[in-house]
Protein backbone atom coordinates (compact mmCIF):
# COMPACT_ATOMS: atom_id res chain seq x y z
CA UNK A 1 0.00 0.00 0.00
CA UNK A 2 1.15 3.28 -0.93
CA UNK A 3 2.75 5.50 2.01
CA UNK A 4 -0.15 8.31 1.34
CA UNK A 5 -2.82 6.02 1.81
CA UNK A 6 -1.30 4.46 5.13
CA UNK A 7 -2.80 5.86 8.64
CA UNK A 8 0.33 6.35 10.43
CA UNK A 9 3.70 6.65 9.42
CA UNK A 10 6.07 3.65 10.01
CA UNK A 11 9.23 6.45 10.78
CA UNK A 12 7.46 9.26 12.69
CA UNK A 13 4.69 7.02 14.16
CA UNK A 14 2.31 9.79 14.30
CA UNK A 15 -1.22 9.22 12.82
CA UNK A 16 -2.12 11.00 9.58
CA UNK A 17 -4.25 13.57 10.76
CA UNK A 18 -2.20 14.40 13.36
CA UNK A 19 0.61 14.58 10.91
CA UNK A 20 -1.84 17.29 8.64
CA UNK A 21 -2.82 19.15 11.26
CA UNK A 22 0.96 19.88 12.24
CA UNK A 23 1.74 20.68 8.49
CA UNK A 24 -1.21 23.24 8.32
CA UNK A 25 0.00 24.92 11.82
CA UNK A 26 4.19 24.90 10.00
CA UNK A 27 2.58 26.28 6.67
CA UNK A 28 -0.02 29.30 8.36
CA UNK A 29 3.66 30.29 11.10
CA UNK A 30 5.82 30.21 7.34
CA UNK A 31 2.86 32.19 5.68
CA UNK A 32 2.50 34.80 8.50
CA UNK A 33 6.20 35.62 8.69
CA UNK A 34 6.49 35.47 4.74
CA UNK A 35 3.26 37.82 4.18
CA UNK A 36 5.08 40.21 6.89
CA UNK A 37 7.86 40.05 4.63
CA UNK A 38 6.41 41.61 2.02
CA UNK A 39 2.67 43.47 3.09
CA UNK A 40 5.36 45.86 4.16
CA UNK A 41 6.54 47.16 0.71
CA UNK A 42 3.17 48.48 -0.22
CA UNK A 43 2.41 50.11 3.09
CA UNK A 44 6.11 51.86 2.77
CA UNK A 45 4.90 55.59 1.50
CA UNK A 46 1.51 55.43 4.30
CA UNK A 47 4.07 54.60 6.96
CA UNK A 48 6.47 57.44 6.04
CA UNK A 49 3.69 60.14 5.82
CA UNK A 50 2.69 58.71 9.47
CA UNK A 51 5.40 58.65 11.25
CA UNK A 52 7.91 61.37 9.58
CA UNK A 53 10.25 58.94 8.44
CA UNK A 54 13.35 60.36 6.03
CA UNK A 55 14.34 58.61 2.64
CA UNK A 56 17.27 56.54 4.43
CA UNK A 57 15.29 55.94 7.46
CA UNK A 58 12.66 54.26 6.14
CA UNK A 59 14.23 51.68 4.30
CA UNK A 60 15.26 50.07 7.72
CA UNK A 61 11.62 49.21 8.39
CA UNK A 62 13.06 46.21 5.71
CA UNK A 63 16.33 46.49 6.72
CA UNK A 64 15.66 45.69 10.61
CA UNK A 65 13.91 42.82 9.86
CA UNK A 66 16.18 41.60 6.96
CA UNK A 67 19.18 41.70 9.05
CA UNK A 68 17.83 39.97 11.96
CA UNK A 69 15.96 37.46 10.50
CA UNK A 70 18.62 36.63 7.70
CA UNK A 71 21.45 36.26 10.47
CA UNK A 72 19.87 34.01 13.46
CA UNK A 73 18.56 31.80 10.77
CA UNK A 74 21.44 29.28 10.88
CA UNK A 75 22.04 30.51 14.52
CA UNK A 76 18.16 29.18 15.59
CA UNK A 77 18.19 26.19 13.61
CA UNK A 78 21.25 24.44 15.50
CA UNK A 79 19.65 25.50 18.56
CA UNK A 80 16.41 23.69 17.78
CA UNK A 81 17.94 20.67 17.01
CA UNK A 82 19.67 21.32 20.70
CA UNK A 83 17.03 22.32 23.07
CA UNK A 84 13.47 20.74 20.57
CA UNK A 85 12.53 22.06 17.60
CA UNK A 86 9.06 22.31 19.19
CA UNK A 87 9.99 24.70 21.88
CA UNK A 88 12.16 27.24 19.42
CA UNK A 89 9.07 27.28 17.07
CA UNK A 90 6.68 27.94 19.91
CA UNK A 91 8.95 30.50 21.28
CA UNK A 92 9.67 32.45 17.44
CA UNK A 93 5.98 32.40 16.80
CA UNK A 94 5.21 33.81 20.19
CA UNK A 95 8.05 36.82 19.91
CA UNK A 96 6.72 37.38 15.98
CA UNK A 97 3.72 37.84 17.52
CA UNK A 98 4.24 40.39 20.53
CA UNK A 99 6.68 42.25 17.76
CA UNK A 100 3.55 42.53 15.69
CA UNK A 101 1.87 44.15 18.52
CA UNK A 102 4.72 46.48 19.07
CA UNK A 103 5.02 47.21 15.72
CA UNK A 104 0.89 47.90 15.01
CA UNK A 105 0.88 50.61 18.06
CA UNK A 106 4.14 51.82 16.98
CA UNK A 107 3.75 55.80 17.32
CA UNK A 108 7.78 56.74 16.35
CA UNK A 109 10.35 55.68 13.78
CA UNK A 110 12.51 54.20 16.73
CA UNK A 111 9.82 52.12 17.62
CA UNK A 112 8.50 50.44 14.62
CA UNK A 113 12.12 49.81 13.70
CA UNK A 114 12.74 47.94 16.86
CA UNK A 115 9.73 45.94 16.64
CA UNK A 116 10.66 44.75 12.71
CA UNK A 117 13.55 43.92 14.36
CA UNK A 118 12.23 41.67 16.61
CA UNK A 119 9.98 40.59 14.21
CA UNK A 120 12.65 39.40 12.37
CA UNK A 121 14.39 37.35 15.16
CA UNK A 122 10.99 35.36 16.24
CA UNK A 123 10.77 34.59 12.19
CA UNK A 124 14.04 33.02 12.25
CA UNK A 125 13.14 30.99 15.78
CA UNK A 126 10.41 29.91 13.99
CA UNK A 127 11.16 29.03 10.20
CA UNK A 128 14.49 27.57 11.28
CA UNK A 129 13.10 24.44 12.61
CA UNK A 130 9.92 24.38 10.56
CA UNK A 131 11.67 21.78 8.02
CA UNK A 132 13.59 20.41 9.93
CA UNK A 133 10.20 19.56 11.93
CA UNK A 134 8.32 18.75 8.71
CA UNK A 135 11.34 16.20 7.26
CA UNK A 136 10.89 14.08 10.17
CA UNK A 137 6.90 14.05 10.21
CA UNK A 138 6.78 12.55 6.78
CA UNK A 139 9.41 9.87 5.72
CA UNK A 140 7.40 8.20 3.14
CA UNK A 141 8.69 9.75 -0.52
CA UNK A 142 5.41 10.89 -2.11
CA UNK A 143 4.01 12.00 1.26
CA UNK A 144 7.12 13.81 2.14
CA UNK A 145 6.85 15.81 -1.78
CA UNK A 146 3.19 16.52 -0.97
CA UNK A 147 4.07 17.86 2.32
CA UNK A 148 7.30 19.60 0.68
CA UNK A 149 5.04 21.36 -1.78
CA UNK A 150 2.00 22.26 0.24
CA UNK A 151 4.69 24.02 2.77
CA UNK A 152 6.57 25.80 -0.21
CA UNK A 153 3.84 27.08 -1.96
CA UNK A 154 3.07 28.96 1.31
CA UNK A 155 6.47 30.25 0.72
CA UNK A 156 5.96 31.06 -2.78
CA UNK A 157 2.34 32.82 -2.85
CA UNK A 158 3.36 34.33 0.80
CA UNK A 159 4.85 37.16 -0.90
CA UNK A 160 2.43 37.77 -3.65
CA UNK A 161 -0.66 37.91 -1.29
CA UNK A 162 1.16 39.88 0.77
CA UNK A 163 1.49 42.28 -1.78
CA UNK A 164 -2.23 42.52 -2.52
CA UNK A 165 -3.34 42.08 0.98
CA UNK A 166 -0.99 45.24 2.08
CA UNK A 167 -2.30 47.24 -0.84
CA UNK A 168 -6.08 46.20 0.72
CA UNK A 169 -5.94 47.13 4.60
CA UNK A 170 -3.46 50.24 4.03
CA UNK A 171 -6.39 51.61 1.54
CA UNK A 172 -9.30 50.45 3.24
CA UNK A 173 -8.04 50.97 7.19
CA UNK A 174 -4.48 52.25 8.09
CA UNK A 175 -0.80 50.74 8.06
CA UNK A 176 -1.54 49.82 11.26
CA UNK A 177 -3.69 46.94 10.35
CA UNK A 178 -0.65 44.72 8.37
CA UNK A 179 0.60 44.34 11.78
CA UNK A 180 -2.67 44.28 13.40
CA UNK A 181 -3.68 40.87 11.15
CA UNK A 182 -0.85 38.79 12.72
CA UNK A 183 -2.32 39.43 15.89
CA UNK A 184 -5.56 36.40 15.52
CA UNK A 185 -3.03 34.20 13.66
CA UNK A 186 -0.44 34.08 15.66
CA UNK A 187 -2.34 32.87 18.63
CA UNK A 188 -4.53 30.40 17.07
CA UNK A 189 -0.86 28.86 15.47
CA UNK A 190 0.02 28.49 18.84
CA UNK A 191 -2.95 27.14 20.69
CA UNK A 192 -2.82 24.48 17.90
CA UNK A 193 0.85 23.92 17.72
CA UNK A 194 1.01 22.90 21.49
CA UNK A 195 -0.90 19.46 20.64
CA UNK A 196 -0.30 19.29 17.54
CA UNK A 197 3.60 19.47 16.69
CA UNK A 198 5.59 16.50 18.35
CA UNK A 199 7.66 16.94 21.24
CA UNK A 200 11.39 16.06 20.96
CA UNK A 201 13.79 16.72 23.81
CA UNK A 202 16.87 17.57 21.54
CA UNK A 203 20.35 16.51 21.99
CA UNK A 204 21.26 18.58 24.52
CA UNK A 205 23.68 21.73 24.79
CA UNK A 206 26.36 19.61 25.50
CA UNK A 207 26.11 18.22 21.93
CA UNK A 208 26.71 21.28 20.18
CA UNK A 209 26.88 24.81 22.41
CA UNK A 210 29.67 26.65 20.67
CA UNK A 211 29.45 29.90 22.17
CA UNK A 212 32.03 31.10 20.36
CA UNK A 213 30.85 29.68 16.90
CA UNK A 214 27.61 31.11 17.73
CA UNK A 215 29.14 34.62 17.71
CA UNK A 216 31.25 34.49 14.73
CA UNK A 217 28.54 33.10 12.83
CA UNK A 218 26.21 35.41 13.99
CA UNK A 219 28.09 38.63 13.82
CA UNK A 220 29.37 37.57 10.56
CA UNK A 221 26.20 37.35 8.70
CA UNK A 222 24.69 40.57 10.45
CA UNK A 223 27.83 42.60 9.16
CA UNK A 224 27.72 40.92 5.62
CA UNK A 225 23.60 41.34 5.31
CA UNK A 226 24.15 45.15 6.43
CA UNK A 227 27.10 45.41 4.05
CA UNK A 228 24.96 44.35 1.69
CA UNK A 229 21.50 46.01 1.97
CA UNK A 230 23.86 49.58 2.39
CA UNK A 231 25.41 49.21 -1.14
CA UNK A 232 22.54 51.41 -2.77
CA UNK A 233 23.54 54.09 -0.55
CA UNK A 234 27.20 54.07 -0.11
CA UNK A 235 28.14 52.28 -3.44
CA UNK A 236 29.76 48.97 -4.04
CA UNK A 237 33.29 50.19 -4.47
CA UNK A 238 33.13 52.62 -1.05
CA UNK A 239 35.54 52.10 2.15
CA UNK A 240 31.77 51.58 4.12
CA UNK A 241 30.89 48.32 1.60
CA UNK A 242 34.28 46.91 1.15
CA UNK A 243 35.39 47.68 4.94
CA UNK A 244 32.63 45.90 6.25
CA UNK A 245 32.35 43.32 3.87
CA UNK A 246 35.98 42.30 4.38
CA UNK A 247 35.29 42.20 8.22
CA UNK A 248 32.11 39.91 7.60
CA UNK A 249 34.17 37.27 6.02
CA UNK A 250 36.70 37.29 7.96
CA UNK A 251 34.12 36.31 10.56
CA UNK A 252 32.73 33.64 8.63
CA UNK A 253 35.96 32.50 7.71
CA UNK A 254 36.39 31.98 11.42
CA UNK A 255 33.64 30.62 12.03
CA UNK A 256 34.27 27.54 9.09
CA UNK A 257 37.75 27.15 11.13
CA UNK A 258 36.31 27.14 14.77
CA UNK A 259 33.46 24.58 13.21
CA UNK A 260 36.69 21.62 11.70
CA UNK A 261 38.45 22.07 15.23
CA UNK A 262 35.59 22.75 17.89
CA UNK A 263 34.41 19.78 20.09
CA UNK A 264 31.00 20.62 19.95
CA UNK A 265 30.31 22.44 17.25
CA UNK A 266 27.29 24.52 16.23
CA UNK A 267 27.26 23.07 12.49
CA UNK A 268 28.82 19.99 11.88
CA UNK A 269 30.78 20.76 8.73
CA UNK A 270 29.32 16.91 7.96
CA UNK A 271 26.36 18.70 6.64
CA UNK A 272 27.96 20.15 3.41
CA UNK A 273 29.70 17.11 2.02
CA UNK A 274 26.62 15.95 0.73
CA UNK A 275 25.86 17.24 -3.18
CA UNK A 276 22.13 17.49 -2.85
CA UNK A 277 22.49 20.18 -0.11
CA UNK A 278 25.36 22.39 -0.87
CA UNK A 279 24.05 22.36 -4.44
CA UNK A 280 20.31 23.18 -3.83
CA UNK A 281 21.13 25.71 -1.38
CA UNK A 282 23.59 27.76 -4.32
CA UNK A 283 21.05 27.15 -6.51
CA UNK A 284 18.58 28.94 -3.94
CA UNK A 285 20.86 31.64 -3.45
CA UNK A 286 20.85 32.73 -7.10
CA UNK A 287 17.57 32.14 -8.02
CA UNK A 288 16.18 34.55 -5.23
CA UNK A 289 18.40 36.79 -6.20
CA UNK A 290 16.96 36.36 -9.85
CA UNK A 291 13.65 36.89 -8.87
CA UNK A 292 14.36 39.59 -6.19
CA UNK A 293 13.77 41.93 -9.60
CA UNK A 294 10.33 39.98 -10.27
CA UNK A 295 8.78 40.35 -6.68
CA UNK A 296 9.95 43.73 -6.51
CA UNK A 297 10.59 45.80 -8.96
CA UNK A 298 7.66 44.13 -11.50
CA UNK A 299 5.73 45.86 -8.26
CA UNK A 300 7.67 49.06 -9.01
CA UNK A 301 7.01 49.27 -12.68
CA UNK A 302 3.35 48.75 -12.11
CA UNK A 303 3.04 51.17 -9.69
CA UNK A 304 5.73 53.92 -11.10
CA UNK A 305 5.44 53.42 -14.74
CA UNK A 306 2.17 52.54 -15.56
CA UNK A 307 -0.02 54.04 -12.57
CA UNK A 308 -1.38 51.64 -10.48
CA UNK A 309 -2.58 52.18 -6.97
CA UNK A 310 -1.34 49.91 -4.18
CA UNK A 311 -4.63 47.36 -4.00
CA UNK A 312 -4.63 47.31 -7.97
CA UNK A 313 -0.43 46.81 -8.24
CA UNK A 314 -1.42 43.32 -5.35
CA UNK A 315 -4.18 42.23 -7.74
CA UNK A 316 -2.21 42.75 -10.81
CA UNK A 317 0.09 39.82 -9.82
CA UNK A 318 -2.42 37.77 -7.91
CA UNK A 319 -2.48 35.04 -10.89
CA UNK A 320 1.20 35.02 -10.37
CA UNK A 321 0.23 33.68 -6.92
CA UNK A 322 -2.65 31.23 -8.45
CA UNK A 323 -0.46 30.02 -10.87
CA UNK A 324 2.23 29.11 -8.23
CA UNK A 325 -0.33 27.84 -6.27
CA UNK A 326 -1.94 25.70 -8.52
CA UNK A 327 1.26 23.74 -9.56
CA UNK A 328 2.63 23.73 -6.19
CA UNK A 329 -0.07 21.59 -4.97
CA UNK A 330 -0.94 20.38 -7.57
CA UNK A 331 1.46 18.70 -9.49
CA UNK A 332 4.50 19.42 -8.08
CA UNK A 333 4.91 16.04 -5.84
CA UNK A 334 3.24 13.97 -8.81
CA UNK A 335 6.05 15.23 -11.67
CA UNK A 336 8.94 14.74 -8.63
CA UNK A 337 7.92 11.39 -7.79
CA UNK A 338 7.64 10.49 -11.83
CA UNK A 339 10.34 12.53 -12.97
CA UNK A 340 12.90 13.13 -9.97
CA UNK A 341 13.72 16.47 -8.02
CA UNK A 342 16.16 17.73 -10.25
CA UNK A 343 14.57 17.51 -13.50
CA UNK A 344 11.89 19.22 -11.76
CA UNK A 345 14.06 21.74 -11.05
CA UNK A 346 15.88 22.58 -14.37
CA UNK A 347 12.29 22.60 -15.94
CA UNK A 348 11.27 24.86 -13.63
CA UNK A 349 14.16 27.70 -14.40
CA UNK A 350 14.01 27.18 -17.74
CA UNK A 351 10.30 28.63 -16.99
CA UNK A 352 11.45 31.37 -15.05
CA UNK A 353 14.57 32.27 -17.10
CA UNK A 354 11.17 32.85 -19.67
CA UNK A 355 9.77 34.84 -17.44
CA UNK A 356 13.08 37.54 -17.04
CA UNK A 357 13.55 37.04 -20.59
CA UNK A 358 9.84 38.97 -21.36
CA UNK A 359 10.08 42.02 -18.90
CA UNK A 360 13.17 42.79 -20.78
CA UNK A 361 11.11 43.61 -23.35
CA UNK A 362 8.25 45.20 -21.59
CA UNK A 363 7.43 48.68 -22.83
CA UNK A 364 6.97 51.90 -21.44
CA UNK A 365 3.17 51.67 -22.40
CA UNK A 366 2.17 48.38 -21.78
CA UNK A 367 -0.41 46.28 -22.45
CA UNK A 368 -1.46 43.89 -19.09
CA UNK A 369 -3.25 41.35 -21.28
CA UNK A 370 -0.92 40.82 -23.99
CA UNK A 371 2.66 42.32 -21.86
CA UNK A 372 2.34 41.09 -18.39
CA UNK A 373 -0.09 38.33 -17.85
CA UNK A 374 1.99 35.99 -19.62
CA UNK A 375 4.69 36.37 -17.42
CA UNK A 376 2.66 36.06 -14.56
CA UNK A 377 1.58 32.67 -15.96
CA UNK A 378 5.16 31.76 -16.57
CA UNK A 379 5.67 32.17 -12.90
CA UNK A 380 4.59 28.80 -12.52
CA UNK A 381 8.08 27.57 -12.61
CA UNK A 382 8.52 28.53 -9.25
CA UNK A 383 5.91 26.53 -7.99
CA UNK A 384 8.07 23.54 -9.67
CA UNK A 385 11.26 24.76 -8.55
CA UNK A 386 10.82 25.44 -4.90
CA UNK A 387 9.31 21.92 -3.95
CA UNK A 388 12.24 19.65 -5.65
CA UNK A 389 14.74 22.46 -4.45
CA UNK A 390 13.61 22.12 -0.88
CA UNK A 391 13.61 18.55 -1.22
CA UNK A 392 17.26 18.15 -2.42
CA UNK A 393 18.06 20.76 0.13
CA UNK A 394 16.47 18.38 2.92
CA UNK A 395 17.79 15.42 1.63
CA UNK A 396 20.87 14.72 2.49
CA UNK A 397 20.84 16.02 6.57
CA UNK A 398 20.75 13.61 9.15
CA UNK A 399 17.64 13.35 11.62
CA UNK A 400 19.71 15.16 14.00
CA UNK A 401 21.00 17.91 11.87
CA UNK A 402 17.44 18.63 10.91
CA UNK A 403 16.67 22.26 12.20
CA UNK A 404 20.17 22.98 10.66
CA UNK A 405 19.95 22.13 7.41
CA UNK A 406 16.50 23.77 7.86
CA UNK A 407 17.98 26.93 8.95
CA UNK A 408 20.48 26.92 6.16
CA UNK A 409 18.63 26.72 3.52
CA UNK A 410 16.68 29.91 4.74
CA UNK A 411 19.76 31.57 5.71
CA UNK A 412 20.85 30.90 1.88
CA UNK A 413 17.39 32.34 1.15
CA UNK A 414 17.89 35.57 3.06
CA UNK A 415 21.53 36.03 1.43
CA UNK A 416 19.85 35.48 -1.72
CA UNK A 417 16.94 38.03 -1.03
CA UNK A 418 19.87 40.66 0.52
CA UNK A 419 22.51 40.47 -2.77
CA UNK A 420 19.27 40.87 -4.88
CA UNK A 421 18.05 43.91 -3.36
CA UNK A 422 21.21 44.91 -3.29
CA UNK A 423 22.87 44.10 -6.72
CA UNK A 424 19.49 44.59 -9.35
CA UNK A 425 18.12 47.79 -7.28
CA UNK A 426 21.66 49.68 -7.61
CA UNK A 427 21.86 48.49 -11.48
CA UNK A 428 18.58 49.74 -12.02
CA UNK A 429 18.69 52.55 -10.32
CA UNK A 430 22.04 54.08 -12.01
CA UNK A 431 20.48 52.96 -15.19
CA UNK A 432 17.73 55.13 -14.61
CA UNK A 433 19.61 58.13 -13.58
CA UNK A 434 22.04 57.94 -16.76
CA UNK A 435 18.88 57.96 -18.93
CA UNK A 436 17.57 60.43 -17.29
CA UNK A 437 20.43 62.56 -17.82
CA UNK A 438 20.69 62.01 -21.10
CA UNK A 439 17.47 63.53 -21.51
CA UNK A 440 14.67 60.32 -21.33
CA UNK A 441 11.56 61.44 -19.82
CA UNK A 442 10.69 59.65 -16.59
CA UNK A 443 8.98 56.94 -17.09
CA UNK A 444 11.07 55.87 -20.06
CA UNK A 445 14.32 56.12 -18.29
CA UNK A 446 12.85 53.92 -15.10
CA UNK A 447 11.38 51.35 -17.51
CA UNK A 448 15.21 51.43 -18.79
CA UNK A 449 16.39 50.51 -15.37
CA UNK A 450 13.60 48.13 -14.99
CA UNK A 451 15.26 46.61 -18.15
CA UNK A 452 18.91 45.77 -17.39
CA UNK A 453 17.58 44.25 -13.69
CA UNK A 454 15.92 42.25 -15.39
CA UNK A 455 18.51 41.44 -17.88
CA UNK A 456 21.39 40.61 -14.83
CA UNK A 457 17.98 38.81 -13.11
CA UNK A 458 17.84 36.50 -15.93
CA UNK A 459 21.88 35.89 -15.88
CA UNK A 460 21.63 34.75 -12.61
CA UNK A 461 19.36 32.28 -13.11
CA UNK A 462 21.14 30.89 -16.09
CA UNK A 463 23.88 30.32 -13.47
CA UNK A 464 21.45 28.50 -11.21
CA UNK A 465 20.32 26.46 -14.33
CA UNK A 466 24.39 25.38 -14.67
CA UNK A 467 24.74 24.62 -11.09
CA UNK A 468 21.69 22.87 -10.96
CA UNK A 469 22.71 20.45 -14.03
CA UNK A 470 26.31 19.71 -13.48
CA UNK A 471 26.44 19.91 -9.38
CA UNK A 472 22.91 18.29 -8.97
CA UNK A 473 23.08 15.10 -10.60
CA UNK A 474 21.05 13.02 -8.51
CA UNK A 475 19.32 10.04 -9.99
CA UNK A 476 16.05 9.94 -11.65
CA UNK A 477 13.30 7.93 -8.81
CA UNK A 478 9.94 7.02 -10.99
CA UNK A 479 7.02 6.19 -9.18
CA UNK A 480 7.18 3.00 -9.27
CA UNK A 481 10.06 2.88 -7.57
CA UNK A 482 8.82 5.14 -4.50
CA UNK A 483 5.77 2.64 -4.46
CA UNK A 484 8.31 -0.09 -4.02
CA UNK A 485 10.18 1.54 -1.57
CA UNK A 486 7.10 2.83 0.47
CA UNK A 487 6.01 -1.34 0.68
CA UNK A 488 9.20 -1.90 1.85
CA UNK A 489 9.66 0.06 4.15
CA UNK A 490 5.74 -0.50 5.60
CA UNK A 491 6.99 -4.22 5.98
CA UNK A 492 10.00 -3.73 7.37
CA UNK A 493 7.97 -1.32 10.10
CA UNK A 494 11.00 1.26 10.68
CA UNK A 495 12.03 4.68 9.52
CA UNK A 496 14.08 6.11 6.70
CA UNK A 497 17.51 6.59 9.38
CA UNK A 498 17.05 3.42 10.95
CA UNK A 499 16.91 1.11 7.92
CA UNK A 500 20.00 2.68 6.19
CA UNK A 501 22.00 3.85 8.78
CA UNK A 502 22.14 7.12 7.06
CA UNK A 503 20.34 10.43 5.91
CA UNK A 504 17.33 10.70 8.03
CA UNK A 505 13.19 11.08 6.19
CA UNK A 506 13.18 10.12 3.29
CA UNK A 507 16.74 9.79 1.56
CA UNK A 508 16.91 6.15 2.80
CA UNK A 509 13.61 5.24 1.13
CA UNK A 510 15.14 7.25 -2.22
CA UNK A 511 18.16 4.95 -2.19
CA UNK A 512 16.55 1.72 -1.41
CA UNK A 513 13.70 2.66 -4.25
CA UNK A 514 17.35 3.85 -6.30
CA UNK A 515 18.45 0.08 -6.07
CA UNK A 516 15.60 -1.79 -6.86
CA UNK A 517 15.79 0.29 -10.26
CA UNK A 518 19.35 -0.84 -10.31
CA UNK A 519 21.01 2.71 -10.38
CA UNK A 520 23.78 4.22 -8.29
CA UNK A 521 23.23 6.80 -5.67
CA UNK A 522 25.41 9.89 -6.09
């Protein structure tokens, strides 16, 4: 009998609707920190009017959160796997929460930058450990890629609903209200995650509590996601960019030394000898840097170039969300299970390299029918290329170094996210101000910008194609061959890390399915 059909889990034990009950409370805590993530952007000029913000200031209502939640990622994953992953998640959701509170009544600049702040640090408590949770719920193959898929599309279509809910409750109520909303969803996540998520003791400080590591790493990515989100301003080249650029790798440099020579360390360099997972998360990396100049600056040119209003730029790229939705869930898990992750994958940039491709070409006077709803149809590929990439980026950690391999593949996220805003929104932006002085009239000049973003956008995911066919080369695992390995491992009554001695969830299953249809693990 197939794993989906069976009413517990041989690995996890847990009954099924137990098991879908603790997905829907990971995917509604990844949804409410992802829609805060980006119901922000449209809110941006009702916040500065508010408030009294300046130019500079108010770009650290992202920044605060950026920073914080981009550099405890890896930081709060370890930890999870050290003290329970249950207990950091209930404790992010419940500071994401009181931030959004803080935040909502915020009445000062100083104020509502604190609270993003701390918005940002009960995010990365909470999406840390939320794989790393999820990859040892479901162990059987196809139910693992349904679960993959439901929880990435939340991911995916976060950010685009986000958008159009922003544009909604800033026109209808006040700014307040984007912080307001988490307020009814943040409790009822955590009323239901207390019975509902399974308790797991952890291994234990001694097992891993590298103060020290814990520093470098964490100081090191603060430094280098400031560095980063400050290039706009100070330039690439300045004494500000390289200065503390230089300083943030040094500090990750560290860190990689402390982490081959400490006793305990905070992550086992173990983690990135595996293929699957140092490739998926570089693919990651570049890709959201790609589409940094999709999510964002598509929002721009709506809103700049062509007029639209907040509400009407968020419903403008609602199908972008459908779309994503609708393959995410699906078909996603159906073509991964036929087809394997990674072809998955490549067919899935190949779609969004199509989608870059177009809004090079979009004109200053655009049509939405015939210019822009293609692309947002296009962005389908993402909802095939974030399920098999979280997949392959899950793969290959052990049950134990679950909540890290969790919380690096978000940290690679959050790099991604900072060298895109970074990178495409300084190209653009001296684009546009060397057409402008050459005489283009406004909107012509921005649409220029718009252009060559989307032009580098497109590079980088060419890159990510590369990397994704020559560094992922993981074996194709038809359906057939889950099915077999799902019976097997029903019979055999134990989980994926117990049977192999290996990769916990569901690589073992993979590689025993990978030998009955006599191929070769990588």
């Amino acid at each position: 009998m197939p794993a989906t059909d069976s009413p517990t889990d041989t690995a996890s034990g847990a009954p099924a609707r137990s098991r879908r009950l603790a997905l829907g409370v990971l995917s509604a805590g990844m949804l409410m920190t992802i829609l805060d993530g980006s119901i922000v952007t449209v809110a941006m000029p009702a916040i500065q009017g508010d408030l009294g913000f300046t130019p500079v200031g108010l770009s650290w209502v992202v920044n605060a959160y950026l920073i914080a939640f981009g550099s405890l990622l890896l930081l709060a994953g370890r930890l999870g796997d050290l003290i329970g992953r249950k207990r950091m998640f209930l404790a992010g959701t419940g500071v994401f929460t009181a931030a959004s509170l803080m935040a909502g009544v915020a009445g000062s600049p100083g104020v509502l930058i604190a609270a993003r702040f701390l918005q940002g640090a009960g995010s990365a408590m909470a999406s840390a450990v939320s794989l790393g949770i999820l990859v040892t719920l479901f162990t059987a193959p196809r139910e693992r890629a349904r679960a993959i898929a439901v929880f990435s599309f939340t991911g995916a279509a976060g950010a685009s609903l986000g958008q159009v809910l922003g544009g909604v409750l800033t026109d209808a109520l006040t700014w307040h209200w984007i912080f307001f909303i988490n307020l009814p969803v943040g409790i009822a996540v955590l009323l239901v995650a207390l019975p509902a998520l399974p308790g797991d003791r952890g291994l234990g400080l001694k097992a891993g509590a590298d103060l020290v590591g814990a520093l470098l790493v964490t100081s090191g990515l603060m430094l280098g996601i400031y560095a980063v989100v400050k290039v706009e301003e100070y330039g690439a080249a300045s004494a500000h960019t390289l200065g503390l650029g230089g300083l943030a790798l040094a500090l990750l440099a560290g860190f990689v030394v402390r982490q081959a020579t400490a006793r305990t360390p905070l992550m086992p360099l173990r983690i990135l000898r595996s293929r699957s997972v140092l490739g998926a998360n570089l693919v990651q990396m570049l890709m959201v840097a790609a589409l940094f100049s999709f999510q964002i600056l598509v929002a721009l040119y709506l809103q700049k170039v062509l007029g639209y209003g907040a509400a009407e730029t968020g419903l403008a790229m609602l199908p972008a969300a459908a779309v994503i939705g609708a393959v995410s869930l699906g078909v996603s898990a159906r073509l991964v299970a036929r087809f394997g992750e990674r072809n998955v994958l490549l067919t899935g940039l190949v779609l969004l390299i199509g989608v870059l491709g177009l809004l090079t070409r979009v004109p200053v006077r655009a049509s939405y029918a015939t210019d822009l709803l293609p692309v947002m149809l296009l962005a389908a590929g993402f909802g095939l290329a974030l399920p098999a990439l979280t997949s392959l980026g899950m793969s290959g950690a052990k049950e134990e170094d679950a909540g890290l391999a969790s919380g690096l593949f978000n940290t690679t996220q959050q790099i991604g996210m900072a060298l895109g805003i970074a990178v495409l929104s300084t190209l653009a932006a001296s684009r546009t101000e060397s057409l402008a002085e050459a005489g283009r009239p406004a909107p012509e000049a921005l649409t220029g910008g718009y252009h060559l973003a989307f032009a580098v956008g497109a590079g980088l995911l060419v890159a990510a194609l590369v990397v994704a066919a020559t560094v992922l080369r993981r074996p194709r695992t038809d359906s057939r061959a889950v099915a077999s390995a799902s019976r097997t491992d029903s019979r055999a009554g134990t989980g994926g890390a117990s049977q192999a001695g290996g990769p916990a969830g569901a690589e073992a299953p993979v590689v025993t399915a990978e030998r009955e249809a006599g191929l070769t693990a990588h």
